[in-house]
PDB file of N, CA and C in Angstrom:
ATOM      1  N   UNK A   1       9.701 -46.887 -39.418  1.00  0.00           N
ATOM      2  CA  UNK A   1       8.782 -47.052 -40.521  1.00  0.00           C
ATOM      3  C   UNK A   1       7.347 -46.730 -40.127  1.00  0.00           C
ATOM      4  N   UNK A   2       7.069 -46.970 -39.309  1.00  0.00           N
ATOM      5  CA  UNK A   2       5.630 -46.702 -38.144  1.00  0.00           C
ATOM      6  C   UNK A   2       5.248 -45.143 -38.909  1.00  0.00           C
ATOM      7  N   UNK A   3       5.972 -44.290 -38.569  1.00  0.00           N
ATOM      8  CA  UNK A   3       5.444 -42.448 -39.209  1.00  0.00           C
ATOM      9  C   UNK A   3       5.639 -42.583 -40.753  1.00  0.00           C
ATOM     10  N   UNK A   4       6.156 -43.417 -41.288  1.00  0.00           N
ATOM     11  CA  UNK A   4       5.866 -42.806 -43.074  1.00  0.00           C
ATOM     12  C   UNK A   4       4.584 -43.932 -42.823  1.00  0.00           C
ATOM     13  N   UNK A   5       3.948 -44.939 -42.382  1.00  0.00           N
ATOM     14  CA  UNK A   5       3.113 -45.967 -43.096  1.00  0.00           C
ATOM     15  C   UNK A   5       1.749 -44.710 -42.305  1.00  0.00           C
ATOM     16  N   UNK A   6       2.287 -44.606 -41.238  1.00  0.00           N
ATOM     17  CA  UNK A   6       1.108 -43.517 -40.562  1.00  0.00           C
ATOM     18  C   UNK A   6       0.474 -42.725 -41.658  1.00  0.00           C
ATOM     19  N   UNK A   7       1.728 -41.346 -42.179  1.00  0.00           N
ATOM     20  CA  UNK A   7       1.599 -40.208 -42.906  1.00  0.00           C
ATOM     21  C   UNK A   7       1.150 -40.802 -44.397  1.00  0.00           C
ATOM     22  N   UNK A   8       1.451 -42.184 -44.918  1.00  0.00           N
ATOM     23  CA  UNK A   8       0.974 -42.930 -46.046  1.00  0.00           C
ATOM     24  C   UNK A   8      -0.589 -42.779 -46.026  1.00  0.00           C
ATOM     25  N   UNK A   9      -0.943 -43.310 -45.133  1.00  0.00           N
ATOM     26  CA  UNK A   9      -2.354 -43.770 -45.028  1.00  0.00           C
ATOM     27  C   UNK A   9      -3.334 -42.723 -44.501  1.00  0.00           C
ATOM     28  N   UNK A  10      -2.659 -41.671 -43.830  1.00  0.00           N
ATOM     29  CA  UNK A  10      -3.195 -40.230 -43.407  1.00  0.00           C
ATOM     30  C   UNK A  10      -3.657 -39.662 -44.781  1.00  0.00           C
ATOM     31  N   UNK A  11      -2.517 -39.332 -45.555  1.00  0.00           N
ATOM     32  CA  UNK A  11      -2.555 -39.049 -47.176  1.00  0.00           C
ATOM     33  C   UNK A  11      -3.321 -39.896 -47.943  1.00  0.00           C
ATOM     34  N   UNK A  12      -3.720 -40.758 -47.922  1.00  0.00           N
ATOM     35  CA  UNK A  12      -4.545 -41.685 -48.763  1.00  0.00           C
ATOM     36  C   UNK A  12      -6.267 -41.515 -48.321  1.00  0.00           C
ATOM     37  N   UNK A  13      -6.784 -41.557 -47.366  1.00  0.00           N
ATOM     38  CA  UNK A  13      -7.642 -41.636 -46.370  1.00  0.00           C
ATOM     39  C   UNK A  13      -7.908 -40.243 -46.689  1.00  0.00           C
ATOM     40  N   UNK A  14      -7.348 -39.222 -46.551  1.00  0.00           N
ATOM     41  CA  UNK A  14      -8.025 -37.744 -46.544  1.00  0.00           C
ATOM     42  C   UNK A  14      -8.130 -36.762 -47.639  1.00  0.00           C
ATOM     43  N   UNK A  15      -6.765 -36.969 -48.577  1.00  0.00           N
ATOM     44  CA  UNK A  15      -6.773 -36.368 -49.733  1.00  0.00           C
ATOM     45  C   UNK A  15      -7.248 -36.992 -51.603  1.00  0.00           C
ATOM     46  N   UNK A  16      -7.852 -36.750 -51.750  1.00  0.00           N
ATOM     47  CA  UNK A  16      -8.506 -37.251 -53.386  1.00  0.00           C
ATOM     48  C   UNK A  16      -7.131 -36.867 -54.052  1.00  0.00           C
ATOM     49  N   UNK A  17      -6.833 -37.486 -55.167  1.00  0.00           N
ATOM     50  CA  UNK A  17      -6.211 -37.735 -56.060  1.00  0.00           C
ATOM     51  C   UNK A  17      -6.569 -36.134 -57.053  1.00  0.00           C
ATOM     52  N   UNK A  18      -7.884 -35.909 -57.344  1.00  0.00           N
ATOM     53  CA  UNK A  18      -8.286 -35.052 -57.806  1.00  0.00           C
ATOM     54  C   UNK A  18      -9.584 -34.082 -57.208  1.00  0.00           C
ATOM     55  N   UNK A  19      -9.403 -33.133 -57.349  1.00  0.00           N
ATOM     56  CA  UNK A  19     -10.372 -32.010 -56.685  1.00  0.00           C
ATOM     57  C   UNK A  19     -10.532 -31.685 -55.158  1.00  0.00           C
ATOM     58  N   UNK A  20     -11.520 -31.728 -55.008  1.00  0.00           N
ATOM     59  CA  UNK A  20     -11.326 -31.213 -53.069  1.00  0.00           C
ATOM     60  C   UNK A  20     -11.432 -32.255 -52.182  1.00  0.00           C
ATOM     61  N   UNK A  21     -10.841 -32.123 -51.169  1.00  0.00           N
ATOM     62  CA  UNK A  21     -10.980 -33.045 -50.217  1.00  0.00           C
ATOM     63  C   UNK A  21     -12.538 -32.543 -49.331  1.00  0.00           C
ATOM     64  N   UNK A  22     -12.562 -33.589 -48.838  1.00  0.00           N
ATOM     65  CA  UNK A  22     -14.357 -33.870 -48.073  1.00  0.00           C
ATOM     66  C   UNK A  22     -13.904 -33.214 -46.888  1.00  0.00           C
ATOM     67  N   UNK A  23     -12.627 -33.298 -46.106  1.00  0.00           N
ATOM     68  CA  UNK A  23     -12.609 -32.633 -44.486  1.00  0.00           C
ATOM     69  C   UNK A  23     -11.522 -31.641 -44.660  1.00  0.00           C
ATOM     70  N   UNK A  24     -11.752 -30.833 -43.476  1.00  0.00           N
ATOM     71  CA  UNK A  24     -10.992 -29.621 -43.439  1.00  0.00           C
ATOM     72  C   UNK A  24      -9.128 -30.264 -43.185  1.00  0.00           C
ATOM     73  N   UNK A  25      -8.660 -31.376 -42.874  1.00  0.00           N
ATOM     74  CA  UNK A  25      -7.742 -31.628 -42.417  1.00  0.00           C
ATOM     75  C   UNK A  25      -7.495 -32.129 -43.735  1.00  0.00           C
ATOM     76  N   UNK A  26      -7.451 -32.881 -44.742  1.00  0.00           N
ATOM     77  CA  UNK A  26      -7.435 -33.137 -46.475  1.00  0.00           C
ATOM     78  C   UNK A  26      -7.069 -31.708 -47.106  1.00  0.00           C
ATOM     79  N   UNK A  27      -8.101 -30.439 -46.921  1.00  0.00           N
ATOM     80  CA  UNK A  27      -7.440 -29.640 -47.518  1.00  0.00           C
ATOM     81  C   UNK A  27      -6.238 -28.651 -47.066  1.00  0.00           C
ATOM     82  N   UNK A  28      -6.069 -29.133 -45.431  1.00  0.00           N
ATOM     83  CA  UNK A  28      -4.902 -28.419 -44.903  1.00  0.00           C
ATOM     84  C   UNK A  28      -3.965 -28.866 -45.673  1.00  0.00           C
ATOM     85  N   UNK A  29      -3.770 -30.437 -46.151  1.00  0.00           N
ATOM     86  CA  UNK A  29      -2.535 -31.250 -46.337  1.00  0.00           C
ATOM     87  C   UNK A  29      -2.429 -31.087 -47.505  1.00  0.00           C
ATOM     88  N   UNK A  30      -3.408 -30.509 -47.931  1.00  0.00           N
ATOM     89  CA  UNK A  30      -3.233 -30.255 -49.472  1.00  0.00           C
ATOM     90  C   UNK A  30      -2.563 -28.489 -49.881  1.00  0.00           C
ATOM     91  N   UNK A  31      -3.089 -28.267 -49.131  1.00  0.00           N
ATOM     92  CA  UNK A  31      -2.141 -26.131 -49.239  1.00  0.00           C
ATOM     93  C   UNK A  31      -1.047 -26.865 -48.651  1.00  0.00           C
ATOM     94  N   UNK A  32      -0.515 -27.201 -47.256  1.00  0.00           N
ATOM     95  CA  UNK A  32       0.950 -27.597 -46.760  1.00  0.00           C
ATOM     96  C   UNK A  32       1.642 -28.029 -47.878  1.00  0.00           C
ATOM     97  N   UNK A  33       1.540 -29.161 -48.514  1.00  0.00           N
ATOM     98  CA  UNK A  33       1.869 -29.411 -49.679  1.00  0.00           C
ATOM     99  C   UNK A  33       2.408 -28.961 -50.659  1.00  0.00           C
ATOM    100  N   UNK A  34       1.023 -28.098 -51.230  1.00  0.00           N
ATOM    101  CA  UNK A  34       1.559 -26.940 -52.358  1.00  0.00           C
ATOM    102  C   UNK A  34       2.040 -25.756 -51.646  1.00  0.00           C
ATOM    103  N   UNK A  35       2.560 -25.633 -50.507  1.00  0.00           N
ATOM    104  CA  UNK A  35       3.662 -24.418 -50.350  1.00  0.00           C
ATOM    105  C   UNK A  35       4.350 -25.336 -50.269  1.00  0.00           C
ATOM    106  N   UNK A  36       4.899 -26.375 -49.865  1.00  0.00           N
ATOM    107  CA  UNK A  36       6.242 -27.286 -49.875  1.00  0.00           C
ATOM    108  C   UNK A  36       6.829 -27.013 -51.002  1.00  0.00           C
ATOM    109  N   UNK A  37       5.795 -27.155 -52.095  1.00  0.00           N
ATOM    110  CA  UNK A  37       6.354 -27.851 -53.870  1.00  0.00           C
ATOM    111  C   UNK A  37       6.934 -26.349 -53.632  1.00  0.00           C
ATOM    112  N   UNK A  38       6.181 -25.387 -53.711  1.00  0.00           N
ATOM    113  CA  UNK A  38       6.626 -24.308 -53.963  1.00  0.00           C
ATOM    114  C   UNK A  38       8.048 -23.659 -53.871  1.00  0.00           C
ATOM    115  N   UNK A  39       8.232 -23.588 -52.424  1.00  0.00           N
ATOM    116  CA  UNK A  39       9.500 -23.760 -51.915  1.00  0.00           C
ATOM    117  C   UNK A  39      10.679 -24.494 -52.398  1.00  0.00           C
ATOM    118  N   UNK A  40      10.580 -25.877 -52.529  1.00  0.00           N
ATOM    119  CA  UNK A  40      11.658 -26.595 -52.349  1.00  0.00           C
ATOM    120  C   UNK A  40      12.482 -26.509 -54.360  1.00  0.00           C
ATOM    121  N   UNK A  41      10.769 -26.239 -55.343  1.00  0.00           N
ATOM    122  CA  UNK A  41      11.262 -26.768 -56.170  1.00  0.00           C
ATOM    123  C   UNK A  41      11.689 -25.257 -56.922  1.00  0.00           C
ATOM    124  N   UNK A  42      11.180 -24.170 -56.362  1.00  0.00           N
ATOM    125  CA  UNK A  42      10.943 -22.760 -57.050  1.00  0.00           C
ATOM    126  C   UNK A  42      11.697 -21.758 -55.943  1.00  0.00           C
ATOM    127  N   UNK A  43      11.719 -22.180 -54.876  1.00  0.00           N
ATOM    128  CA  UNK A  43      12.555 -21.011 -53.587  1.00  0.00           C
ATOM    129  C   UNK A  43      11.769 -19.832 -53.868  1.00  0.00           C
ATOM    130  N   UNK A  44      10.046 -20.039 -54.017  1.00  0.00           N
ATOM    131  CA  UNK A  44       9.499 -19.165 -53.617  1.00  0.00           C
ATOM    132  C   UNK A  44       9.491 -17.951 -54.617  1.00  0.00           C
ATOM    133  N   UNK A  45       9.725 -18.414 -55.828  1.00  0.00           N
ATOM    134  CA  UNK A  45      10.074 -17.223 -56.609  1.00  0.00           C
ATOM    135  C   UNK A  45       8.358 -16.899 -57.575  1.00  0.00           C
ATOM    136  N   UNK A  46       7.882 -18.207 -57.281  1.00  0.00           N
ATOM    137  CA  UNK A  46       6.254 -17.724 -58.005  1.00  0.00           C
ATOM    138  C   UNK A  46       5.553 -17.048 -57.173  1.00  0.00           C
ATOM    139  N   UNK A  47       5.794 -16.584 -55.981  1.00  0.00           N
ATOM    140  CA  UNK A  47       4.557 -16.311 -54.717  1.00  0.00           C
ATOM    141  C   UNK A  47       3.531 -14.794 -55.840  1.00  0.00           C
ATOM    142  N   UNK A  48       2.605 -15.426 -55.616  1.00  0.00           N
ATOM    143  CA  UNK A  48       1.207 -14.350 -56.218  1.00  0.00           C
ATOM    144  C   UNK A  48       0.281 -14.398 -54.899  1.00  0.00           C
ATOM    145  N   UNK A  49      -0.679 -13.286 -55.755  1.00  0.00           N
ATOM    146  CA  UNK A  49      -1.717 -13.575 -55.097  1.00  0.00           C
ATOM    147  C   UNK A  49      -2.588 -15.064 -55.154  1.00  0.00           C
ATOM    148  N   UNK A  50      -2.105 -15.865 -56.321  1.00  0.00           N
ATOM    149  CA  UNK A  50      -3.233 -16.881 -56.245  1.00  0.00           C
ATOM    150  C   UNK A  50      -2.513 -18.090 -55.247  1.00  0.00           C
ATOM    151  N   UNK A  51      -1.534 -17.509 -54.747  1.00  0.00           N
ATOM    152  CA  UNK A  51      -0.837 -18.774 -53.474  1.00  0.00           C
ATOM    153  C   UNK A  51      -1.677 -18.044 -52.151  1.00  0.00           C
ATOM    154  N   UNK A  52      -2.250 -17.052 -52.678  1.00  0.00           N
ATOM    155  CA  UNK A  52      -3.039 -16.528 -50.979  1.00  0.00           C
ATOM    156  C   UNK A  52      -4.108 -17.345 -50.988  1.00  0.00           C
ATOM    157  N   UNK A  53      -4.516 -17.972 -51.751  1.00  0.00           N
ATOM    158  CA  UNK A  53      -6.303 -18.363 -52.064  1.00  0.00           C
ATOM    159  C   UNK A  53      -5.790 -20.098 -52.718  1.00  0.00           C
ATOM    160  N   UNK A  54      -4.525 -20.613 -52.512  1.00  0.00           N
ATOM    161  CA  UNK A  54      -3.877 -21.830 -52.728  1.00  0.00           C
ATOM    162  C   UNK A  54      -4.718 -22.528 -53.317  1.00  0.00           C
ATOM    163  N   UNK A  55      -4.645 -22.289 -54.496  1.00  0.00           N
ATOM    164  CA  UNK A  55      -5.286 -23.596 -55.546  1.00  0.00           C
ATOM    165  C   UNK A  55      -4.617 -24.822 -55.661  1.00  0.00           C
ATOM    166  N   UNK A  56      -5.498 -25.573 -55.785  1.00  0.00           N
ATOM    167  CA  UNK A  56      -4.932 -26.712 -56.610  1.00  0.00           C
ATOM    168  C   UNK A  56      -4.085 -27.341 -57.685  1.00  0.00           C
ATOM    169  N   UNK A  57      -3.492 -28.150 -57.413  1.00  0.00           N
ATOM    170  CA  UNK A  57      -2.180 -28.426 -58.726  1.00  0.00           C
ATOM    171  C   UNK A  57      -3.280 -29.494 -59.228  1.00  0.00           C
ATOM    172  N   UNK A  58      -3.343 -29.679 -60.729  1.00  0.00           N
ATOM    173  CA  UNK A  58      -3.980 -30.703 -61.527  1.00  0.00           C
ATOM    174  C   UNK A  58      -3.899 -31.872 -61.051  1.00  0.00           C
ATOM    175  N   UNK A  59      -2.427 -32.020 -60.521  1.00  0.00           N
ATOM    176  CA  UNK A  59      -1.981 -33.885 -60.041  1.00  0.00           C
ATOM    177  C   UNK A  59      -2.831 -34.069 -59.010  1.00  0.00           C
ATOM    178  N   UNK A  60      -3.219 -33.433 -57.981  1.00  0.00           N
ATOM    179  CA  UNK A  60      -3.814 -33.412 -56.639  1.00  0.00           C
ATOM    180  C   UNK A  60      -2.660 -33.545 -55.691  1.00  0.00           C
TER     181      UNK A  60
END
């Protein structure tokens, strides 16, 4: 339980709910992320150019 309460509070602490994160390690976790969703829920079938320049999903 130790690594999800870790990765909990890593995620809480660095990433905003909405808009940009304040440190460069917030917005890594935030592109990692949205290529995850991407992947797991789409198998990659949206890839554009605007996944080169990884925007933001509304939810954060």
């Amino acid at each position: 339980m130790k690594y999800f309460e870790e990765t909990g509070h890593i995620w809480r602490t660095l990433v905003p709910k909405f808009g940009q994160a304040s440190t460069v390690q917030g917005e890594l976790l935030c592109a990692d992320e949205k290529l995850r969703d991407e992947t797991t829920r789409n198998g990659n079938i949206n890839w554009d150019g605007g996944h080169e320049r990884l925007p933001r999903m509304s939810g954060g």
